[in-house]
Protein backbone atom coordinates (compact mmCIF):
# COMPACT_ATOMS: atom_id res chain seq x y z
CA UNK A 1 52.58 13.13 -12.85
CA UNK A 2 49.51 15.49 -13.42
CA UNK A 3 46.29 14.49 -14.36
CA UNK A 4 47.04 16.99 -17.77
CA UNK A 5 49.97 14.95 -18.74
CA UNK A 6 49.05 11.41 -18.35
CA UNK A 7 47.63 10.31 -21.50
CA UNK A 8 44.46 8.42 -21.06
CA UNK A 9 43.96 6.03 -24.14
CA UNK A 10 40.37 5.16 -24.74
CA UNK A 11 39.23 2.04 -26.78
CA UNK A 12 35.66 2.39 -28.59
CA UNK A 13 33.19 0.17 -26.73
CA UNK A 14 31.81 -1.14 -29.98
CA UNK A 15 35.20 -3.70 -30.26
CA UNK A 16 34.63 -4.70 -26.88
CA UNK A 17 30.92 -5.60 -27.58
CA UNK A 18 31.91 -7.16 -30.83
CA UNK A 19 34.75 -9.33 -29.55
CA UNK A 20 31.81 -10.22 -26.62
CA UNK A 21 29.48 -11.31 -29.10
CA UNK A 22 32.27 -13.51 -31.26
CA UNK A 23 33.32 -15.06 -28.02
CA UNK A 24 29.56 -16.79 -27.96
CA UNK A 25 29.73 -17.47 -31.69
CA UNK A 26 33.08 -19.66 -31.03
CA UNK A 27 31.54 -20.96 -27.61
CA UNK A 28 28.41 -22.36 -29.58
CA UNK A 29 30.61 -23.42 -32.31
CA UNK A 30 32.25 -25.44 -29.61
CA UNK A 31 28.90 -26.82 -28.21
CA UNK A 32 27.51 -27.57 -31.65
CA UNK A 33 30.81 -30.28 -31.97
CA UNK A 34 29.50 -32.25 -29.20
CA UNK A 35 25.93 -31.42 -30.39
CA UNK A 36 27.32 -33.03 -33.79
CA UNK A 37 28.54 -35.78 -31.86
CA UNK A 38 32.24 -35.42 -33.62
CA UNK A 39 34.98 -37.96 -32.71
CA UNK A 40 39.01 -38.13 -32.75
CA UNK A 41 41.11 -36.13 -33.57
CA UNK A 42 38.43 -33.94 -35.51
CA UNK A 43 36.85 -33.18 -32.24
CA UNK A 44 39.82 -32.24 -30.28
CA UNK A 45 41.16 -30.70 -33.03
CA UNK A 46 38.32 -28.33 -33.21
CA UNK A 47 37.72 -27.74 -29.68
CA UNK A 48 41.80 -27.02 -29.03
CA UNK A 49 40.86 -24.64 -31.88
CA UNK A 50 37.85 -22.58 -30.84
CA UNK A 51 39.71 -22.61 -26.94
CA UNK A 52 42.72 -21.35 -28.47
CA UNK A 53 40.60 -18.65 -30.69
CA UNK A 54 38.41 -17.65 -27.27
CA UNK A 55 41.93 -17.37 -25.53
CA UNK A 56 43.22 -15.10 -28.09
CA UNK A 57 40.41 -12.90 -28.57
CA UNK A 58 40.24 -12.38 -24.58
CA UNK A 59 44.21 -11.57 -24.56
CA UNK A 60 44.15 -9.41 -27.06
CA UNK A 61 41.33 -7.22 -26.11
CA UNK A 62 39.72 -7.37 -23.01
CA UNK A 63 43.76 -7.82 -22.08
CA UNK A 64 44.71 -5.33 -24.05
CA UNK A 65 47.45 -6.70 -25.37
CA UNK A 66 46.57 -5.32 -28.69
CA UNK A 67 47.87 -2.30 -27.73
CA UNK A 68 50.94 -2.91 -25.90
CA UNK A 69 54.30 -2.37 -26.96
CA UNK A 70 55.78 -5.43 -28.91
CA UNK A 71 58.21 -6.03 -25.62
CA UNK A 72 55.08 -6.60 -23.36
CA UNK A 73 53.33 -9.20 -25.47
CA UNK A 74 56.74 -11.32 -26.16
CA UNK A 75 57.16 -11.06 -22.82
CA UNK A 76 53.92 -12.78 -21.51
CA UNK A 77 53.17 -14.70 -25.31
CA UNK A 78 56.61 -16.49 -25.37
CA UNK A 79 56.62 -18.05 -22.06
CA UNK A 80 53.39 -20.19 -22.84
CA UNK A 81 54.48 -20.95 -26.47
CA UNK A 82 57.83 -22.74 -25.23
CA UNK A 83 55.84 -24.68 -23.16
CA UNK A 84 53.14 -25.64 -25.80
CA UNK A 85 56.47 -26.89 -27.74
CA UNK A 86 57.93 -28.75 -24.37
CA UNK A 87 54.58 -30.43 -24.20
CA UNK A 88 54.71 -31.63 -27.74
CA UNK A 89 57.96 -32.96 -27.51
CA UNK A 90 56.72 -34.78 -24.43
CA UNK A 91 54.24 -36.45 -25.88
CA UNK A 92 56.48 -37.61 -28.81
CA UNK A 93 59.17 -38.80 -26.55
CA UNK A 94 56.24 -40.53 -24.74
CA UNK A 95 55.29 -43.03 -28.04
CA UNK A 96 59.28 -43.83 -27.93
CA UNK A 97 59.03 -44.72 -24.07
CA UNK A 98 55.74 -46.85 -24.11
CA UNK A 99 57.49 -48.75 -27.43
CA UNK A 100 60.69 -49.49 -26.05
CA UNK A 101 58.70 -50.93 -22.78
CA UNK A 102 56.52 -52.89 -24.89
CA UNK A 103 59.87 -54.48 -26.52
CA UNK A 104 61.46 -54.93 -23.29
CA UNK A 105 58.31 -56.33 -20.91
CA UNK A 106 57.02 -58.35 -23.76
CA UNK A 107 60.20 -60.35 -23.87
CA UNK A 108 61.44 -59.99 -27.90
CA UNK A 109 57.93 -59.06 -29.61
CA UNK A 110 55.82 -56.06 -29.50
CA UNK A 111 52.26 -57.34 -30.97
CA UNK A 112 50.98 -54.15 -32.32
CA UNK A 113 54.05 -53.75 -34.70
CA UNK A 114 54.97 -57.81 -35.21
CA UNK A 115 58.70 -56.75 -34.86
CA UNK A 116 61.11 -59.26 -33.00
CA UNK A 117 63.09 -57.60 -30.50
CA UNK A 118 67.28 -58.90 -30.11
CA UNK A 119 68.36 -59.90 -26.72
């Protein structure tokens, strides 16, 4: 393939100096909730959320997914969403686990919930 028909796409540097700068707004945002001293599921919930935005922002651009064909970014977006799900199942199936061995090793009552257990 020549040089004269290879299409060369150029992205304005201004959006790459813009998403630069946002990516420190969200990264002090991010300080300022430990600065704030925030706790529970506030703080994680925040800090999953500005990591998340960060990660996004970095993908899209400096990636450049935000100008690939629809294919490419299923391709390499849906991967890490099924496992974000198979995570959160995990972690529900977990609270079923740890209850059932609190029934079992506590021998008929589980203190937390005051519920006999049947032998």
């Amino acid at each position: 393939m020549s040089s004269a028909t290879a299409e060369v796409q150029q992205h304005p540097l201004g959006v790459y100096f813009k998403v630069w700068v946002l990516l420190f707004v969200l990264s002090a945002f991010s300080y300022m909730v430990d600065y704030m001293q925030l706790q529970g599921l506030l703080r994680w919930g925040l800090v999953l959320l500005f990591m998340f935005l960060k990660a996004g922002f970095i993908i899209a651009i400096f990636m450049h997914m935000a100008w690939e064909r629809l294919a490419l970014v299923t391709a390499i977006l849906v991967p890490p969403m099924c496992l974000l799900v198979f995570i959160a199942i995990m972690g529900v199936e977990s609270e079923y686990t740890w209850i059932s061995r609190m029934f079992h090793f506590l021998g008929g009552v589980a203190p937390e919930l005051n519920l006999p257990v049947h032998h």
